[in-house]
C-alpha atoms as a PDB file:
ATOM      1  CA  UNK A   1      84.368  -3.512  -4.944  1.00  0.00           C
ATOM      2  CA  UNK A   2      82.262  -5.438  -2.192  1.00  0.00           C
ATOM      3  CA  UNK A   3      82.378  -8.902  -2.212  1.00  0.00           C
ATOM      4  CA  UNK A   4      79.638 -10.922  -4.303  1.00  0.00           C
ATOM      5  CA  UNK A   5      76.782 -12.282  -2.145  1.00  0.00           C
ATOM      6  CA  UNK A   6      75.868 -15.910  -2.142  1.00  0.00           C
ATOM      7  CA  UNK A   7      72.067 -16.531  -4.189  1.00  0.00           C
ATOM      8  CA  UNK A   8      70.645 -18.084  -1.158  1.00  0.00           C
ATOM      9  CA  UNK A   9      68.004 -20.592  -3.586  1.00  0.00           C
ATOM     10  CA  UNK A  10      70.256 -21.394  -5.889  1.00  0.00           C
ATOM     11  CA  UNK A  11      72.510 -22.883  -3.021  1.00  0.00           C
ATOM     12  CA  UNK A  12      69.302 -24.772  -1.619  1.00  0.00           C
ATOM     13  CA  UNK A  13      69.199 -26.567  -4.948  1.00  0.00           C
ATOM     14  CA  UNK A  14      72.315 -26.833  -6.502  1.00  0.00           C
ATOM     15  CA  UNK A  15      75.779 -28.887  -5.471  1.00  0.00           C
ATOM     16  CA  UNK A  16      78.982 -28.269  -6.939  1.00  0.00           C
ATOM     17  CA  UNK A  17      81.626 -31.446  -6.987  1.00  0.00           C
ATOM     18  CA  UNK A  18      84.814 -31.652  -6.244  1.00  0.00           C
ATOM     19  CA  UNK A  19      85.760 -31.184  -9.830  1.00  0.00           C
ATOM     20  CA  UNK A  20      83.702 -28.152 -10.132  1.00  0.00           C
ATOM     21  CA  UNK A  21      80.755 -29.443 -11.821  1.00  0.00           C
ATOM     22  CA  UNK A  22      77.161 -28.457 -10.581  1.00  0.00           C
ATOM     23  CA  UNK A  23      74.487 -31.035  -9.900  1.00  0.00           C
ATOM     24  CA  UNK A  24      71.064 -30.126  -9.685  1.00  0.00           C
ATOM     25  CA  UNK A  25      67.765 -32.238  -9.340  1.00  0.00           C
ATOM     26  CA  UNK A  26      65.501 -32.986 -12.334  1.00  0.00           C
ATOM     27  CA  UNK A  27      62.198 -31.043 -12.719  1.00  0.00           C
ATOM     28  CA  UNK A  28      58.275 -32.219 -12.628  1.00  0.00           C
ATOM     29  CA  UNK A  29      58.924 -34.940  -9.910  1.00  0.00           C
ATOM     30  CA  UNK A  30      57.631 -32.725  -7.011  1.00  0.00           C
ATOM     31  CA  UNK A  31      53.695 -33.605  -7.191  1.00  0.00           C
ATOM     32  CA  UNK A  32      50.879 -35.293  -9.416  1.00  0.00           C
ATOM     33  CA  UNK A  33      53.363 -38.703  -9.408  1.00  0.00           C
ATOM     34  CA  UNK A  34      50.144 -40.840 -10.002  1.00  0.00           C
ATOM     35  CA  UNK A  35      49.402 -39.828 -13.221  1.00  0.00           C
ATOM     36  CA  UNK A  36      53.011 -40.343 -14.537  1.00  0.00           C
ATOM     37  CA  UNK A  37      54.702 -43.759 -15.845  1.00  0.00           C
ATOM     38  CA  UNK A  38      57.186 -45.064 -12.947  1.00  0.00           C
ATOM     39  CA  UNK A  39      60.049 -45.029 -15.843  1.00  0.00           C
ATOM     40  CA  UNK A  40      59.512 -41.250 -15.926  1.00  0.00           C
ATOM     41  CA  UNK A  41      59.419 -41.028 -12.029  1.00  0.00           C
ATOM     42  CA  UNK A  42      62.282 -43.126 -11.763  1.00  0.00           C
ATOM     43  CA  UNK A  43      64.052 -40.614 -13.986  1.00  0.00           C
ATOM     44  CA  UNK A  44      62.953 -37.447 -12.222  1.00  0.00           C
ATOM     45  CA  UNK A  45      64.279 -39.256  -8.879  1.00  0.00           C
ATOM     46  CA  UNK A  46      67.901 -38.434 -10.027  1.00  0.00           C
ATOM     47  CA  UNK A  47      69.857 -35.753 -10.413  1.00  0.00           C
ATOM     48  CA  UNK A  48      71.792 -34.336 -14.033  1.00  0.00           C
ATOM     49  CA  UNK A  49      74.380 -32.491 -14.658  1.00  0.00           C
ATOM     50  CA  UNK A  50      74.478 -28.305 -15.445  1.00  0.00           C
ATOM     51  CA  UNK A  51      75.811 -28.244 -18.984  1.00  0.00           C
ATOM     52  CA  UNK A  52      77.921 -25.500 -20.903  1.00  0.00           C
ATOM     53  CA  UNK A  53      78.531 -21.803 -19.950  1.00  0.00           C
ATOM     54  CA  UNK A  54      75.087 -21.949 -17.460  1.00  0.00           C
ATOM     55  CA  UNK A  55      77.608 -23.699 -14.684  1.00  0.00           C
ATOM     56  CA  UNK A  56      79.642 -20.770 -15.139  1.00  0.00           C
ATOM     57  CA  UNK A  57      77.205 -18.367 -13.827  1.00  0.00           C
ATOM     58  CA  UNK A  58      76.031 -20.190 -11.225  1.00  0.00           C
ATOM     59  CA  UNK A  59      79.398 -21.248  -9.824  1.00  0.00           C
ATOM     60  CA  UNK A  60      79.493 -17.325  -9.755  1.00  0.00           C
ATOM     61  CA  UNK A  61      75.920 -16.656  -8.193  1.00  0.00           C
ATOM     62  CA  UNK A  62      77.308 -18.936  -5.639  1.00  0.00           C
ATOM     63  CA  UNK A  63      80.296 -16.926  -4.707  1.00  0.00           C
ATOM     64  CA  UNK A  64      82.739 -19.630  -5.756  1.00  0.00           C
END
């Protein structure tokens, strides 16, 4: 069995910690900032954590 290939832009925007959790950035901050309230862009400016089983499969995606 070859060895699974790392998902090149899921690497570019995920992080996995040192406890094996993934981080990834929070959506609809990338454009059209006027029109939104600064609580919501000061939300999107952070990052959340991958919940449940879904960190499971990308852990894998990213060969680790």
């Amino acid at each position: 069995m070859p060895k699974q290939k790392t998902h090149k832009g899921l690497k570019k925007r995920v992080k996995v910690t040192a406890t094996g959790k993934v981080k990834r950035g929070c959506c609809n901050g990338g454009h059209l900032m006027s029109g939104k309230s600064a609580k919501r862009g000061r939300k999107v400016k952070g990052t959340a954590i991958v919940k449940g089983a879904f960190s499971k499969k990308i852990r894998i995606a990213l060969g680790e």
